[in-house]
N, C-alpha and C. Protein backbone atom coordinates (compact mmCIF):
# COMPACT_ATOMS: atom_id res chain seq x y z
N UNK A 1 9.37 -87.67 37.88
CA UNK A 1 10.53 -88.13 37.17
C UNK A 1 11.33 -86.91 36.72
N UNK A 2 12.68 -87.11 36.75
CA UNK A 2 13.37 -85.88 36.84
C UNK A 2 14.54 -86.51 35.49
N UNK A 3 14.93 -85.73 34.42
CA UNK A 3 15.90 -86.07 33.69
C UNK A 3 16.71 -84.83 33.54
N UNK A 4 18.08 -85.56 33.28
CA UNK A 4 18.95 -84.37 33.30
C UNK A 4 19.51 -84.60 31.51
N UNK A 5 19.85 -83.93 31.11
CA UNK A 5 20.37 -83.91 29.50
C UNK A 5 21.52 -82.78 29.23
N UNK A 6 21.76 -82.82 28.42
CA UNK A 6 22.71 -82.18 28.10
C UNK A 6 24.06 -82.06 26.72
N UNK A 7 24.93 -81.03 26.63
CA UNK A 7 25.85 -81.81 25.44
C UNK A 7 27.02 -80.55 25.05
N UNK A 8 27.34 -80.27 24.15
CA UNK A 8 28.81 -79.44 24.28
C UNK A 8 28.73 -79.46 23.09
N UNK A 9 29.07 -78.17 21.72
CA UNK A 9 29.30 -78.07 20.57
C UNK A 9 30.43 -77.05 20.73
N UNK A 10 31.29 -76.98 19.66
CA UNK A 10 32.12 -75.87 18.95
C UNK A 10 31.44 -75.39 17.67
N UNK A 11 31.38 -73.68 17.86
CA UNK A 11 31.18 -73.13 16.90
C UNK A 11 32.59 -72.22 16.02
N UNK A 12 32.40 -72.16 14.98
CA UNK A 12 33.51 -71.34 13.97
C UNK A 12 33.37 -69.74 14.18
N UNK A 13 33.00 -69.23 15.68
CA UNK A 13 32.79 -68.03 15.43
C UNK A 13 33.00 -67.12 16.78
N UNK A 14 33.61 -66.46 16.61
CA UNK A 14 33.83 -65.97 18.28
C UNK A 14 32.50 -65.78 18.92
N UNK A 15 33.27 -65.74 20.30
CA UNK A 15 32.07 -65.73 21.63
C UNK A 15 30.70 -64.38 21.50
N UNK A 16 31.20 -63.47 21.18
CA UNK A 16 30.85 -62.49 20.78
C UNK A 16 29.39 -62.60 20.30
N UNK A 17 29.68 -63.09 18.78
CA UNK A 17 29.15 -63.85 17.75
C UNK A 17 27.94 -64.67 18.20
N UNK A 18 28.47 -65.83 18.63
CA UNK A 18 27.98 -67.24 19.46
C UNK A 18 26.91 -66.30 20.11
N UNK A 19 27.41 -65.52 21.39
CA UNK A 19 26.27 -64.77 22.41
C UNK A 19 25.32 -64.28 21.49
N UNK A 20 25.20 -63.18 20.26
CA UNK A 20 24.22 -62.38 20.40
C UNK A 20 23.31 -63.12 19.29
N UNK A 21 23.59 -64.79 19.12
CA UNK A 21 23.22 -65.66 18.12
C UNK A 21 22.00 -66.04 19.54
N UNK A 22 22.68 -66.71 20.31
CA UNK A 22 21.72 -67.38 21.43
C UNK A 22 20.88 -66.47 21.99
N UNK A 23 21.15 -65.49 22.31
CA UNK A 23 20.86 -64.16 22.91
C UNK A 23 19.25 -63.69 22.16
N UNK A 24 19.66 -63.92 21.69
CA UNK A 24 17.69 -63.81 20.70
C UNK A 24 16.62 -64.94 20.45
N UNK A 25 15.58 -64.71 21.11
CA UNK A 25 14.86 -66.08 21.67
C UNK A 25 14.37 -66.77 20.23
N UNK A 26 14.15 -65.55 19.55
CA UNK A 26 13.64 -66.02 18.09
C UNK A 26 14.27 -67.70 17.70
N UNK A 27 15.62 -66.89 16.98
CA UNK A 27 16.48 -67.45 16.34
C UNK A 27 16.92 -68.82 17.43
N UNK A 28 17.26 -68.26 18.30
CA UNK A 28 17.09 -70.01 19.84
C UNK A 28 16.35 -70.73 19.61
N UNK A 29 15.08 -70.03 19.22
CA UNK A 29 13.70 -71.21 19.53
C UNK A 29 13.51 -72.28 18.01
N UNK A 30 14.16 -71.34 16.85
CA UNK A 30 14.55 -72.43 15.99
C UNK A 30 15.04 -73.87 16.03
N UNK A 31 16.11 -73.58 16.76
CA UNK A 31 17.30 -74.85 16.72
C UNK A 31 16.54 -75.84 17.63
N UNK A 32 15.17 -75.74 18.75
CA UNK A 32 14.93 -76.63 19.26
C UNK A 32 14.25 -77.54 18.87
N UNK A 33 14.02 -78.61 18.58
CA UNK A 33 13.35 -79.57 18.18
C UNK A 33 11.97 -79.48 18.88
N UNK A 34 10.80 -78.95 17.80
CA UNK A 34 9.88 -79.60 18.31
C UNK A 34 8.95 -78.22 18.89
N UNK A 35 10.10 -77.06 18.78
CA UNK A 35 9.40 -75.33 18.92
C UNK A 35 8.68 -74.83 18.14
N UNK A 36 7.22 -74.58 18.33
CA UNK A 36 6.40 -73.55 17.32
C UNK A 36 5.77 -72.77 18.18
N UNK A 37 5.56 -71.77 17.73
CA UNK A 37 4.66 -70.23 18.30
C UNK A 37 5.02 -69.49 19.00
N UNK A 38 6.46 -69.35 19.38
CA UNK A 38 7.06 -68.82 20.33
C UNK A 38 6.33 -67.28 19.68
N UNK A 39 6.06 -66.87 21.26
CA UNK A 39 5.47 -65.33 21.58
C UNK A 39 6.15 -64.71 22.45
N UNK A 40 6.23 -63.76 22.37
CA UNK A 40 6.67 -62.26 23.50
C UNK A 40 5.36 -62.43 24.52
N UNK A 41 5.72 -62.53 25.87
CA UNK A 41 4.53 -62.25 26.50
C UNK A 41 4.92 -60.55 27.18
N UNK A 42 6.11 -60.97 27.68
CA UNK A 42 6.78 -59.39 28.33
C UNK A 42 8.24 -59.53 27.88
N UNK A 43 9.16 -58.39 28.19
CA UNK A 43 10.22 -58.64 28.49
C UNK A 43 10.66 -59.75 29.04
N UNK A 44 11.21 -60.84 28.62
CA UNK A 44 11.96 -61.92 29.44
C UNK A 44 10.82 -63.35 29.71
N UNK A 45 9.92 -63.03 28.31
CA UNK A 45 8.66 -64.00 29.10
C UNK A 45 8.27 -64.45 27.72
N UNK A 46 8.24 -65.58 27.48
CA UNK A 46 7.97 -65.83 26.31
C UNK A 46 6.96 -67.32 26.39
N UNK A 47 5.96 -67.49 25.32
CA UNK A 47 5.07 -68.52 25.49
C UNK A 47 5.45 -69.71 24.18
N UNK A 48 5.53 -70.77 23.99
CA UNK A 48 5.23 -71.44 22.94
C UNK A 48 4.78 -72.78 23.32
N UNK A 49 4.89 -73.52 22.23
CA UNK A 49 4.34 -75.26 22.15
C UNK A 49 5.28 -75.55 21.40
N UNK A 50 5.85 -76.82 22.47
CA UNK A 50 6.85 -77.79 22.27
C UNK A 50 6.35 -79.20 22.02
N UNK A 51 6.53 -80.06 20.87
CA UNK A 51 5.99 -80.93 20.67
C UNK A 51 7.14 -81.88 20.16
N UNK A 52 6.87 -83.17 20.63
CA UNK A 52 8.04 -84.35 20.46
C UNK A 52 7.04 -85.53 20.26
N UNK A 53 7.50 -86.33 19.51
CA UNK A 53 7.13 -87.57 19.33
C UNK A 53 7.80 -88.62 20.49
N UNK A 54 7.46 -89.43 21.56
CA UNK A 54 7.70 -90.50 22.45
C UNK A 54 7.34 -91.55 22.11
N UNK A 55 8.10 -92.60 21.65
CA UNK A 55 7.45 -93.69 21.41
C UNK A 55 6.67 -93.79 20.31
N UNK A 56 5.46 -94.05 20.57
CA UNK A 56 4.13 -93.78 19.46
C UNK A 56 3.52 -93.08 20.08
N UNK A 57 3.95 -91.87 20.68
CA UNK A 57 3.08 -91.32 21.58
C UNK A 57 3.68 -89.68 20.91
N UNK A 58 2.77 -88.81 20.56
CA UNK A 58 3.06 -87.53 20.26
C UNK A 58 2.39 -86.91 21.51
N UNK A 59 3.80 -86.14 22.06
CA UNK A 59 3.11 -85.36 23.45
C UNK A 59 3.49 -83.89 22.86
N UNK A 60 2.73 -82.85 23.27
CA UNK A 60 2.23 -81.24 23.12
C UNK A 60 2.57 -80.78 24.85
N UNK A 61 3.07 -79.80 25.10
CA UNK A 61 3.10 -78.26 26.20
C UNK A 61 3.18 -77.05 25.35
N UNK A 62 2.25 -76.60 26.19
CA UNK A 62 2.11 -75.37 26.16
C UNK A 62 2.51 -74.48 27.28
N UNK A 63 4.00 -73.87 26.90
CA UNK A 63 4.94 -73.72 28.09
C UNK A 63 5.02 -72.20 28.28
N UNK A 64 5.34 -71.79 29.09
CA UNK A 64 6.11 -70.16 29.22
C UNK A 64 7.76 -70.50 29.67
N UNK A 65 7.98 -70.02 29.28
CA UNK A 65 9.56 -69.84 29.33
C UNK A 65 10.33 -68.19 29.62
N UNK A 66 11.05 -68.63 31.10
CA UNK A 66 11.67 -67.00 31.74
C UNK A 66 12.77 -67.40 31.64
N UNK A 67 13.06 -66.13 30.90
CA UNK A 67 14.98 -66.11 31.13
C UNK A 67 15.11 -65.39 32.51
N UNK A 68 15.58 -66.23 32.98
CA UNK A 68 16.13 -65.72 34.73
C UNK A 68 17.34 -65.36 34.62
N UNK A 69 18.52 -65.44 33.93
CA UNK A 69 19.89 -65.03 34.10
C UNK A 69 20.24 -64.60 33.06
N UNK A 70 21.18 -63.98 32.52
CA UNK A 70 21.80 -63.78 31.49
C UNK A 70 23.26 -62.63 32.01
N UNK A 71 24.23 -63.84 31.43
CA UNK A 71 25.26 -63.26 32.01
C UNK A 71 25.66 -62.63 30.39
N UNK A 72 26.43 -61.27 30.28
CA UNK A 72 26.67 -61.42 28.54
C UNK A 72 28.02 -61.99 28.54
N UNK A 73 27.82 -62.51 27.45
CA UNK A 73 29.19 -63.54 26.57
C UNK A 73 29.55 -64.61 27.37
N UNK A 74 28.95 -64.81 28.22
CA UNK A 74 29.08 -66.10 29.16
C UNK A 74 28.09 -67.10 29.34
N UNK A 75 26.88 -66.37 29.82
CA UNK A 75 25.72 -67.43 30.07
C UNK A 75 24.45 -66.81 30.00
N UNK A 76 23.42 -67.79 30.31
CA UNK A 76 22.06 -67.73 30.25
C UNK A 76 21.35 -69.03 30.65
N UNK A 77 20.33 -68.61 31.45
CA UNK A 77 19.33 -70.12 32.20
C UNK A 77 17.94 -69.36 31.75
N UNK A 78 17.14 -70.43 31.81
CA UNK A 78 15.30 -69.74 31.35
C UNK A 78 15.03 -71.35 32.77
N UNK A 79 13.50 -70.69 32.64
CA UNK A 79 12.79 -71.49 33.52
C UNK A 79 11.14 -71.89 32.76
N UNK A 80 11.45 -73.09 32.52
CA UNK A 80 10.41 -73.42 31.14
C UNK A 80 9.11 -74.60 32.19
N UNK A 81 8.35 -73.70 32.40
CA UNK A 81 6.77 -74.76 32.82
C UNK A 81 5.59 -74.71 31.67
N UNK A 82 4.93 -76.01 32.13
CA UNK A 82 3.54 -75.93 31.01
C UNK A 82 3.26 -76.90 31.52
N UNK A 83 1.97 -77.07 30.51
CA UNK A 83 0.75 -77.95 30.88
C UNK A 83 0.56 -79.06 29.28
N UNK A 84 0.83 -80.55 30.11
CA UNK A 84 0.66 -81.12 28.70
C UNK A 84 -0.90 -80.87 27.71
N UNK A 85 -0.75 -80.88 26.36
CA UNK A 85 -2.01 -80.85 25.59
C UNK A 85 -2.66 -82.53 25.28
N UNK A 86 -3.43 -82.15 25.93
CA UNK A 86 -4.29 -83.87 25.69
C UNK A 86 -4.21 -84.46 26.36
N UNK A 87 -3.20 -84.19 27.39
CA UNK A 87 -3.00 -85.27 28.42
C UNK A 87 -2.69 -84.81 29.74
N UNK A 88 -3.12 -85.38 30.86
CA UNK A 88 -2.54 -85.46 31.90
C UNK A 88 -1.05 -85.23 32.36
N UNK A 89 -0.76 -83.98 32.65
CA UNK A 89 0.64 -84.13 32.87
C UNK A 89 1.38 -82.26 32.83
N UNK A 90 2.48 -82.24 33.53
CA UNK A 90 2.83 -80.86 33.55
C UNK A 90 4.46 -81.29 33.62
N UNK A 91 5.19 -80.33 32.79
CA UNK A 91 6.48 -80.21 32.60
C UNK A 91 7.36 -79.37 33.57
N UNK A 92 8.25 -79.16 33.78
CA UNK A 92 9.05 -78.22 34.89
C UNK A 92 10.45 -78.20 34.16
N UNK A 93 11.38 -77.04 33.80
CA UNK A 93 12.77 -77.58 33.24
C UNK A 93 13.46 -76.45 33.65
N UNK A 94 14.63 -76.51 33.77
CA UNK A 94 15.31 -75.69 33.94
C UNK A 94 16.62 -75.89 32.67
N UNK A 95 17.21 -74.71 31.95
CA UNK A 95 18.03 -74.81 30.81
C UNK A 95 18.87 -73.91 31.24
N UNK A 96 20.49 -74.30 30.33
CA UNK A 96 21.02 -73.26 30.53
C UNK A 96 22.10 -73.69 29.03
N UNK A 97 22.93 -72.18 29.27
CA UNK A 97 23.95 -71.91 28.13
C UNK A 97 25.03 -71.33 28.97
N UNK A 98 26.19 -72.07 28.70
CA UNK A 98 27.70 -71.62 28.96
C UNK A 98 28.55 -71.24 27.68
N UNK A 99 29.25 -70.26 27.32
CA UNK A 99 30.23 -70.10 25.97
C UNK A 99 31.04 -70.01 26.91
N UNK A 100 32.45 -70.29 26.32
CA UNK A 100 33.76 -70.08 26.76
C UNK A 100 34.48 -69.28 25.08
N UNK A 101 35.67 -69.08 25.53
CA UNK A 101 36.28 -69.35 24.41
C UNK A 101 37.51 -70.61 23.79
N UNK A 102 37.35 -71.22 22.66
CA UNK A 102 38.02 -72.24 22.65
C UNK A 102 39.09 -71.99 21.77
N UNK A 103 39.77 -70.56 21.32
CA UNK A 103 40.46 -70.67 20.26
C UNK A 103 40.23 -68.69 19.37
N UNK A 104 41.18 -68.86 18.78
CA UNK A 104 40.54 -67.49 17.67
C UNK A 104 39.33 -68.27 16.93
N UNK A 105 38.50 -67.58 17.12
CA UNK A 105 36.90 -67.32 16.38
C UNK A 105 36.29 -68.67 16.57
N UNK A 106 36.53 -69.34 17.76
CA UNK A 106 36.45 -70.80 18.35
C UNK A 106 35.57 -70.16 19.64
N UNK A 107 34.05 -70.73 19.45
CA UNK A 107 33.38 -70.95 21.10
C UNK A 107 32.82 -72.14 21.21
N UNK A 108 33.39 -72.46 22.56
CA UNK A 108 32.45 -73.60 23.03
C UNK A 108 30.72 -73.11 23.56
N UNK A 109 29.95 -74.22 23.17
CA UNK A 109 28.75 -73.78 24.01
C UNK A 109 28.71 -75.18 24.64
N UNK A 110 28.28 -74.82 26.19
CA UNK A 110 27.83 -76.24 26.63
C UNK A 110 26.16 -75.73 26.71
N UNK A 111 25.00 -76.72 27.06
CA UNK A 111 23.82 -76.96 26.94
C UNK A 111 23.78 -78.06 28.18
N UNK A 112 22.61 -77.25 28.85
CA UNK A 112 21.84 -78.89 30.16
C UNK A 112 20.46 -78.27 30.11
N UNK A 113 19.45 -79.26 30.38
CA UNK A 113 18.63 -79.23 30.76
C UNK A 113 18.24 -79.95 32.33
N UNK A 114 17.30 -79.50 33.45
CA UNK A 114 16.66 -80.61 33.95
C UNK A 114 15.18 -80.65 33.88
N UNK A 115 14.48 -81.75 33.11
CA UNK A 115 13.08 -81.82 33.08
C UNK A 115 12.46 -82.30 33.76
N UNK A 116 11.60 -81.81 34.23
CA UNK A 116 10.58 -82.75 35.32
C UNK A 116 9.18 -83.13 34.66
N UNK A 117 8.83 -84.60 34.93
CA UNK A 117 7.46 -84.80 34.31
C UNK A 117 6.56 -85.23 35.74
N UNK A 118 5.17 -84.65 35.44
CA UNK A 118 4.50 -85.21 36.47
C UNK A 118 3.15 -85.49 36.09
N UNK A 119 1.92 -86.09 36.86
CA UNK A 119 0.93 -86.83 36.61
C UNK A 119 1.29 -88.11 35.77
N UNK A 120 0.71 -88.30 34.67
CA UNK A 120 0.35 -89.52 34.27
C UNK A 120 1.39 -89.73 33.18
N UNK A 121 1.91 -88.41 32.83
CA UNK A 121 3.12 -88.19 31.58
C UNK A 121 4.27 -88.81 32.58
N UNK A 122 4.78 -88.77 33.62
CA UNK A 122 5.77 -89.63 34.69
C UNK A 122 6.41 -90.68 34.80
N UNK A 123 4.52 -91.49 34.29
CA UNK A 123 4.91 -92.96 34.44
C UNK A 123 4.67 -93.30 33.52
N UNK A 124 5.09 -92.72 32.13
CA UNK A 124 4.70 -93.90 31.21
C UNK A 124 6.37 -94.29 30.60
N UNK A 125 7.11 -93.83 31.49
CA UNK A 125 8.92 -94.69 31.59
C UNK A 125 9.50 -93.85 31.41
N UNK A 126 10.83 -94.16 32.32
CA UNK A 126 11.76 -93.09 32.15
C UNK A 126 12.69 -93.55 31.38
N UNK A 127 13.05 -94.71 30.49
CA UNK A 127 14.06 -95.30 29.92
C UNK A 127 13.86 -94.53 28.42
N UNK A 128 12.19 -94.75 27.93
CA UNK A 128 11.90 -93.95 26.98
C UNK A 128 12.19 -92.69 27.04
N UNK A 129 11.53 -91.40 28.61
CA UNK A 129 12.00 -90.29 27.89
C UNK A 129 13.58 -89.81 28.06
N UNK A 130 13.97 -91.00 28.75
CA UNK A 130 15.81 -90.75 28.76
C UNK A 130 16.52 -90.90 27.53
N UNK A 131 15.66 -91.51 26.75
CA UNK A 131 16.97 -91.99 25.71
C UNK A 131 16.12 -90.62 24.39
N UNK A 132 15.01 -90.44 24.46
CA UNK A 132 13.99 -89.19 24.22
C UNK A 132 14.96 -87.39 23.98
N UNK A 133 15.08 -87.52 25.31
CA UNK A 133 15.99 -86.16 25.91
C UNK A 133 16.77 -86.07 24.92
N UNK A 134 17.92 -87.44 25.35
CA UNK A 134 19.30 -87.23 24.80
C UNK A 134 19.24 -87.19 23.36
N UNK A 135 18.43 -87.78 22.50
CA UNK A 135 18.20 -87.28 21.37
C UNK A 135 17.79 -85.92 21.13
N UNK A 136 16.52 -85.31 21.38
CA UNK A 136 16.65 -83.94 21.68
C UNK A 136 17.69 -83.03 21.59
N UNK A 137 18.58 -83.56 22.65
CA UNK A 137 19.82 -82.69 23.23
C UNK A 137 20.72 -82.50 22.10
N UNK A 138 21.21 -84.22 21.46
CA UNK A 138 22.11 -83.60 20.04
C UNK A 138 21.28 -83.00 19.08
N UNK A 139 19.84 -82.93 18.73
CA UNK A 139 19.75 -82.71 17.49
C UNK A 139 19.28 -81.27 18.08
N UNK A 140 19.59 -80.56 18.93
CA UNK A 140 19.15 -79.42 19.57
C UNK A 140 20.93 -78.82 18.76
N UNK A 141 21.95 -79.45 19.57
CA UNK A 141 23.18 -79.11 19.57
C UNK A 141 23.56 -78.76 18.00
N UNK A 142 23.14 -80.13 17.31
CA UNK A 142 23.68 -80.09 16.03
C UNK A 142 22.95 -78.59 15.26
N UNK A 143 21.15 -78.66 15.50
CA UNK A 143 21.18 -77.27 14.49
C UNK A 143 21.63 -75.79 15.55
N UNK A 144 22.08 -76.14 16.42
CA UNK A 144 22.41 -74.24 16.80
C UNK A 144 23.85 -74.47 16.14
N UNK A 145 24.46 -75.48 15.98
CA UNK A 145 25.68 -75.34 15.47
C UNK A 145 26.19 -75.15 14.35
N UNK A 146 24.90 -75.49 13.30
CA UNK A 146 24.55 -75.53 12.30
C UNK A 146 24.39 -73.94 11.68
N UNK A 147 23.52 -73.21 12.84
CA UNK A 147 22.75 -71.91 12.17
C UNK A 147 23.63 -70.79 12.72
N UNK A 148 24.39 -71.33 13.67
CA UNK A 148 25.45 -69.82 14.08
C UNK A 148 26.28 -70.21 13.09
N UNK A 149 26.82 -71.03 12.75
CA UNK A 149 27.90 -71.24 11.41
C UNK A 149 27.68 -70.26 10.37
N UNK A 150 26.35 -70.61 10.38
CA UNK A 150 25.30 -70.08 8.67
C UNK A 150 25.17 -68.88 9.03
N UNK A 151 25.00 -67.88 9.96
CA UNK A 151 24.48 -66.77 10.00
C UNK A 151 25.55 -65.84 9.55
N UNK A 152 25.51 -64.97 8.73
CA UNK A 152 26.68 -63.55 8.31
C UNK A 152 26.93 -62.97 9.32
N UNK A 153 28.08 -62.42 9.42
CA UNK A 153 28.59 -61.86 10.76
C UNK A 153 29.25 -60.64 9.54
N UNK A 154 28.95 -59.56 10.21
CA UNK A 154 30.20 -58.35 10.24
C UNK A 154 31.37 -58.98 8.69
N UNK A 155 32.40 -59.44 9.93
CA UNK A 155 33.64 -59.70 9.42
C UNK A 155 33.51 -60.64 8.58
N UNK A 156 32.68 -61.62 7.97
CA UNK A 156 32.66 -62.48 6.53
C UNK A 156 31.85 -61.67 5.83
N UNK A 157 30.95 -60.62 5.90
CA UNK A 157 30.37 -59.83 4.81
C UNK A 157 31.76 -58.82 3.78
């Protein structure tokens, strides 16, 4: 089963800004719903556990995540696999980040994911983890939009 997700925020802060906010896996791995333990494995290689509630079903990965691209002030894709905890099942996703600029001290970010579920995590519906995702996706959107707002920059100190 393959889902695609996705979503589009404006931030109050130039592109600049926006980039070297996303640009740090730390502070990224905050805004995601459901991120704990993010580790350095190498340069460009990072490990954590992503955990979401489905249904009545609390599912666990334990993922590595590669940033494969990084364009600066423009973009960035990672390549996120793991292995579900407790259960039968392995994740596959591919993510990415677009900024534009939308304005003085105006960036757009767009956000997609595509997730893949397989084994036994697959079939337990895709209506659930579709409507799953897309929740994810805004409340992913809402706190990066939230914490680049909040963060001091330079020019408001």
């Amino acid at each position: 089963m393959a889902l695609q997700t996705g979503g589009q925020v404006r931030v109050a802060v130039d592109r600049a800004t926006a980039f070297d906010y996303v640009g740090d896996p730390v502070r990224l791995a905050q805004c995601i719903p459901g991120c704990k333990d993010l580790r350095e494995l190498s340069p460009g290689r990072y490990s954590a556990v992503l955990t979401n509630e489905v249904g009545f079903i609390t599912l666990s990965f334990k993922v590595t995540v590669e940033v494969v691209k990084v364009e600066p002030l423009s973009a960035m894709e990672a390549k996120i696999t793991g292995e579900a905890i407790g259960l039968v099942g392995r994740v596959a996703a591919n993510a990415g980040l677009q900024l534009s600029e939308a304005g003085p001290n105006q960036t757009d970010i767009r956000y997609t994911a595509s997730v893949g579920l397989t084994g036994k995590l697959g079939g337990l519906g895709e209506p659930v983890f579709r409507a799953k995702s897309a929740e994810v996706a805004r409340e992913f959107g809402a706190n990066l939009k939230a914490a680049i707002e909040q963060t001091p920059t330079k020019a408001r100190v």
